[in-house]
C-alpha atoms as a PDB file:
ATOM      1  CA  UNK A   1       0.000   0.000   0.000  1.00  0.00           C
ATOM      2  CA  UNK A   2       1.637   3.713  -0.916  1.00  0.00           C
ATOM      3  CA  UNK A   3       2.314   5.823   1.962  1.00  0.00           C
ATOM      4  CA  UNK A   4      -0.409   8.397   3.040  1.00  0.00           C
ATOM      5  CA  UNK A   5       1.364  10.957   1.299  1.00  0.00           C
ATOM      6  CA  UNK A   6       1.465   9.222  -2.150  1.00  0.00           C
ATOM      7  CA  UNK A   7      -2.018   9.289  -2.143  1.00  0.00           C
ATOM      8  CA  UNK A   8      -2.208  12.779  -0.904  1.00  0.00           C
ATOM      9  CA  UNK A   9      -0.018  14.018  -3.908  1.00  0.00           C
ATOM     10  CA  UNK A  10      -1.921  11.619  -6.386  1.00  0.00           C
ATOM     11  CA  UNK A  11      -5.414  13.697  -4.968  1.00  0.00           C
ATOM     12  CA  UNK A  12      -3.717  17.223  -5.178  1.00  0.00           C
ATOM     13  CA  UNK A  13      -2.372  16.352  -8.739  1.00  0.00           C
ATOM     14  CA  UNK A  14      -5.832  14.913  -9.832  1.00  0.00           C
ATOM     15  CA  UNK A  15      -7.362  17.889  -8.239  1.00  0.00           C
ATOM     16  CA  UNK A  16      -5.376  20.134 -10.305  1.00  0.00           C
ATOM     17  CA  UNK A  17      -6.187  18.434 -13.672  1.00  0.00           C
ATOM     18  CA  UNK A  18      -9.795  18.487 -13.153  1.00  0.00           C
ATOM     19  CA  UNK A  19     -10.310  21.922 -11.769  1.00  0.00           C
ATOM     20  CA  UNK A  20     -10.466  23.349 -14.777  1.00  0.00           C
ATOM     21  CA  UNK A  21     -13.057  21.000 -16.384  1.00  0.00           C
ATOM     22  CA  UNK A  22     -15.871  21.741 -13.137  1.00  0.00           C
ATOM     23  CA  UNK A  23     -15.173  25.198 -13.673  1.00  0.00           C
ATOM     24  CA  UNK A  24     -16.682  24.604 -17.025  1.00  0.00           C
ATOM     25  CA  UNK A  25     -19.460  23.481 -15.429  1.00  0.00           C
ATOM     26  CA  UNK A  26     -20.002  26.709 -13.725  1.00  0.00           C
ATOM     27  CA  UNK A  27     -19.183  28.249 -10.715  1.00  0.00           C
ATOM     28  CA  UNK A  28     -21.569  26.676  -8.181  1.00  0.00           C
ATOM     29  CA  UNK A  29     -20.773  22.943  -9.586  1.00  0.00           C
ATOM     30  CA  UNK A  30     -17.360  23.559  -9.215  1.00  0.00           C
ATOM     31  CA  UNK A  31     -17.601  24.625  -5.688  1.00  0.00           C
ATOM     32  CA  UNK A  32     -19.163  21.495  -5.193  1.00  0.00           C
ATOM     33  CA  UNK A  33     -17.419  19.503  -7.030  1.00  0.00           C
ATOM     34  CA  UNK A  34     -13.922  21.037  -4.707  1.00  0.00           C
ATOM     35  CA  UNK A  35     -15.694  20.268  -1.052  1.00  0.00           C
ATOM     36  CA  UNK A  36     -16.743  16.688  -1.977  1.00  0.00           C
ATOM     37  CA  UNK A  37     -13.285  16.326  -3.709  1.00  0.00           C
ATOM     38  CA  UNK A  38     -11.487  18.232  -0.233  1.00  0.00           C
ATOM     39  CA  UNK A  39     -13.563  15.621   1.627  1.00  0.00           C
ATOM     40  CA  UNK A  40     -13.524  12.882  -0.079  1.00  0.00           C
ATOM     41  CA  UNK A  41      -9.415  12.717  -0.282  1.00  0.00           C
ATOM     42  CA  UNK A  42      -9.113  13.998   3.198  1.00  0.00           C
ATOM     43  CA  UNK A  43     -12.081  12.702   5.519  1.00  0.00           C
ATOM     44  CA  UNK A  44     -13.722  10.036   3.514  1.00  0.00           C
ATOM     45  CA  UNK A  45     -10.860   7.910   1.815  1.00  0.00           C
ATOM     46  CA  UNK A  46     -10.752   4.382   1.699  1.00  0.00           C
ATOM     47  CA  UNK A  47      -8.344   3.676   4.878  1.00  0.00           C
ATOM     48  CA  UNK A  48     -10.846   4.307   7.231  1.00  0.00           C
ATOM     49  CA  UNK A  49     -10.931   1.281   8.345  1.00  0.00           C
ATOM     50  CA  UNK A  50      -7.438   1.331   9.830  1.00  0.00           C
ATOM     51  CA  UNK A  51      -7.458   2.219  13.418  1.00  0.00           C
ATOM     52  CA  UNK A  52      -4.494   4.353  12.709  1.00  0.00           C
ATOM     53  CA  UNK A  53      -4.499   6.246   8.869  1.00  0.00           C
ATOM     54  CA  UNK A  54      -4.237   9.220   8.666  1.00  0.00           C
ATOM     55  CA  UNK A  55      -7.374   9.914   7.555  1.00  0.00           C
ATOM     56  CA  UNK A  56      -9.366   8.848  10.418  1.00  0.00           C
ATOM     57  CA  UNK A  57      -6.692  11.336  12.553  1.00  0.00           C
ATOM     58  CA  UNK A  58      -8.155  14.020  10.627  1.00  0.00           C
ATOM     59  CA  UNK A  59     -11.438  13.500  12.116  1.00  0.00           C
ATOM     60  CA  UNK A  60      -9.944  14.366  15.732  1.00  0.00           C
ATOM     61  CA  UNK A  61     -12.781  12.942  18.402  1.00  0.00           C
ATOM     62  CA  UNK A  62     -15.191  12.721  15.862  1.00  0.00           C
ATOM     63  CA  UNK A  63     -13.522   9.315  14.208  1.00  0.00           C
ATOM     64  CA  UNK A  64     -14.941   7.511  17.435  1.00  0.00           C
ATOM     65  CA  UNK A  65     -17.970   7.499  14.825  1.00  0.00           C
ATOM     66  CA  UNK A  66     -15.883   5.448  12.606  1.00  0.00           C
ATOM     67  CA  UNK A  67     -14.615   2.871  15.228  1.00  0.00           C
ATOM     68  CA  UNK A  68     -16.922   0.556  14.571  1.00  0.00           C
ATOM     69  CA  UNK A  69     -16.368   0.515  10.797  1.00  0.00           C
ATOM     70  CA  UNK A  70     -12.499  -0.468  11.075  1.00  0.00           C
ATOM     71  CA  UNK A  71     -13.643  -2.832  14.120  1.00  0.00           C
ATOM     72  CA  UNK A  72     -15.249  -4.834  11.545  1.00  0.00           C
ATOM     73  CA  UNK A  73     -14.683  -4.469   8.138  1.00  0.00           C
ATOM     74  CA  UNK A  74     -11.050  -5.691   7.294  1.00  0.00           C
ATOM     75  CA  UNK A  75      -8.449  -3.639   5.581  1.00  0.00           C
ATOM     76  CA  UNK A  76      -8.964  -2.960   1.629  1.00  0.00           C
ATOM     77  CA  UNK A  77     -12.543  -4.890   1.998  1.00  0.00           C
ATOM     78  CA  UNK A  78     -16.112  -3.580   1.615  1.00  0.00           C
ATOM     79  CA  UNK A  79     -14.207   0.273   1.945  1.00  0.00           C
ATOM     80  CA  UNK A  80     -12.116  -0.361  -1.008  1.00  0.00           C
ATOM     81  CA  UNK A  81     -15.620  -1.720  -2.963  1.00  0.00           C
ATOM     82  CA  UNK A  82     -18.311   0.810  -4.781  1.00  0.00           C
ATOM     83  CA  UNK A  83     -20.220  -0.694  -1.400  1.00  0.00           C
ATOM     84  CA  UNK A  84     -17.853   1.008   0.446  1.00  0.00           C
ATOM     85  CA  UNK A  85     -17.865   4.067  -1.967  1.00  0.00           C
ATOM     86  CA  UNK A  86     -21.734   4.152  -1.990  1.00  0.00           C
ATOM     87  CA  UNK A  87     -21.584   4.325   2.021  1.00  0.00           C
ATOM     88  CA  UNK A  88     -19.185   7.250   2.221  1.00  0.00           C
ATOM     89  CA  UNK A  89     -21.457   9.090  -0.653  1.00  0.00           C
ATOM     90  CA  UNK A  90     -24.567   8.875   1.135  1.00  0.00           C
ATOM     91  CA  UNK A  91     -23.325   9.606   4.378  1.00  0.00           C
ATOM     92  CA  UNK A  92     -21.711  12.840   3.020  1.00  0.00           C
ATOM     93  CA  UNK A  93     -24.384  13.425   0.515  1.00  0.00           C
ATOM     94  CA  UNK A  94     -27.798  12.941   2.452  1.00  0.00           C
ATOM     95  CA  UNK A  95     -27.503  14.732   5.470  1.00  0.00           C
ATOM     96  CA  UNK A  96     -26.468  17.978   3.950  1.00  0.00           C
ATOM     97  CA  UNK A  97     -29.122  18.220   0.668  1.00  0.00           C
ATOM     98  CA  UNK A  98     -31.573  17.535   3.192  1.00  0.00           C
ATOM     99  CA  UNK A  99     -30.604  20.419   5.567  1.00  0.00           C
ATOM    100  CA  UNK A 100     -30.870  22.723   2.355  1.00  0.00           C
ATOM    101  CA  UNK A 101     -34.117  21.025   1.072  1.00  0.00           C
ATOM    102  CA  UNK A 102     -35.842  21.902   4.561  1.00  0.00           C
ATOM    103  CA  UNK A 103     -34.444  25.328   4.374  1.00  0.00           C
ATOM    104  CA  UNK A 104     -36.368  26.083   0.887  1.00  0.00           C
ATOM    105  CA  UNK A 105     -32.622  25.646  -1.513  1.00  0.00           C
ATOM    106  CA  UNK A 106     -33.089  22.206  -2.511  1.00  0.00           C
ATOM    107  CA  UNK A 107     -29.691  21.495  -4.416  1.00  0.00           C
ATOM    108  CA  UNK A 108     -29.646  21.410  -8.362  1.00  0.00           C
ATOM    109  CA  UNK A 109     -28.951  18.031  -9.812  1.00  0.00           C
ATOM    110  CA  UNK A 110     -26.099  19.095 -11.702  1.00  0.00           C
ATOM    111  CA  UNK A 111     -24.833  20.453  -8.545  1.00  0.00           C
ATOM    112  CA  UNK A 112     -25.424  17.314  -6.108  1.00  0.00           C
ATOM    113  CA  UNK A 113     -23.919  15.102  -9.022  1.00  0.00           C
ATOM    114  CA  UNK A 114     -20.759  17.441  -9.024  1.00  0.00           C
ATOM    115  CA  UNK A 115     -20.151  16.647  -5.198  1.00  0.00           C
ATOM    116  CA  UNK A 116     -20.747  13.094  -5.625  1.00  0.00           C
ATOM    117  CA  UNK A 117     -18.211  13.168  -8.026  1.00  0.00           C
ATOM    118  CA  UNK A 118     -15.942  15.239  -5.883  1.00  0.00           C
ATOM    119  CA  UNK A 119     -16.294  12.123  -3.395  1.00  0.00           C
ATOM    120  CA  UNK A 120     -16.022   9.433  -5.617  1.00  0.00           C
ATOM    121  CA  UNK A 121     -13.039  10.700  -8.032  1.00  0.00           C
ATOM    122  CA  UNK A 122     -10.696  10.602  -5.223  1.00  0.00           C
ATOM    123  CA  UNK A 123     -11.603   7.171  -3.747  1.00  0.00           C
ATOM    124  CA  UNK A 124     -11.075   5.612  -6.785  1.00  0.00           C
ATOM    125  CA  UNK A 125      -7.889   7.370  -7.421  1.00  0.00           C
ATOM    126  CA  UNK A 126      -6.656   5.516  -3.451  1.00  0.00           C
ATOM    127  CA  UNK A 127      -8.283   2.251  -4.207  1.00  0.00           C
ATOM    128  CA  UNK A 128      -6.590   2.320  -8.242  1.00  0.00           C
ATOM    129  CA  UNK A 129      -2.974   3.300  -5.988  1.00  0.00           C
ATOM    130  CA  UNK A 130      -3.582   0.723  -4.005  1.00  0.00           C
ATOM    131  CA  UNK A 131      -3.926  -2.107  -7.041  1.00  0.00           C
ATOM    132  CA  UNK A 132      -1.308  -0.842  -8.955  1.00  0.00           C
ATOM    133  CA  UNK A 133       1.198  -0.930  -5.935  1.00  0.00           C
ATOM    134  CA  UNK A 134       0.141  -3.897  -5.213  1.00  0.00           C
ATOM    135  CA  UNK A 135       0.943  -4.997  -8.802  1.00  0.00           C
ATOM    136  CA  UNK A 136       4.064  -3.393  -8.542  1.00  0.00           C
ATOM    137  CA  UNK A 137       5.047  -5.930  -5.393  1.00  0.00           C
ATOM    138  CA  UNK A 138       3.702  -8.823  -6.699  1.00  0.00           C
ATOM    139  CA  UNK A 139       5.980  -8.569  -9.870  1.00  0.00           C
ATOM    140  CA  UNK A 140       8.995  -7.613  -8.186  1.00  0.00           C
END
């Protein structure tokens, strides 16, 4: 498995690269698009269910909520899976639009679906890391 930061650098990089593209979007999906992607690569990424990544440190005392997902789901399992993936999304995604749909600014769809992608982009990016370095190993 690559080190935290090789994953961090792969996110920033990817980040970079697709910027431009929500921006042609417009300017509220690519706000949305950049907090799902700022999330997704830095609260919501795949090793959360290692007792000790990184990521779950970045949740200070709030990654108690996540104790019992790396109690019992093993390492590069169901988080590693579009289960997993689907988990994280609605978890991030639900809680939020509803908050704005009760307040009278239900979210547009194009604007939900850039923050879903935000999420997932950067997930995949980990869990594709992860194979290839993997890979890597197992030829060596």
């Amino acid at each position: 498995m690559p080190a935290e930061r090789v994953h961090l650098l792969a996110a920033v990089a990817m980040a970079a690269y697709l910027l431009p593209w929500a921006l042609k979007a417009g300017l509220a999906p690519a706000i949305a698009f950049s907090a799902g992607y700022l999330l997704g690569a830095l609260f919501l990424c795949p090793d959360l269910d290692l007792e000790r990544s990184a990521c779950l440190r970045r949740w200070g005392r709030l990654g108690g909520f996540w104790r019992a997902w790396w109690r019992h789901v093993p390492h590069r399992g169901m988080s590693h899976s579009p289960a997993g993936l689907l988990v994280y999304v609605v978890l991030a995604t639900l809680p939020p639009a509803a908050v704005l749909t009760l307040a009278g600014y239900p979210p547009e769809p194009r604007v939900l679906g850039a923050y879903v992608a935000g999420i997932a982009i950067p997930h995949q990016l980990h869990v594709l890391l992860d194979e290839l370095w993997s890979a890597l190993k197992r030829a060596a």
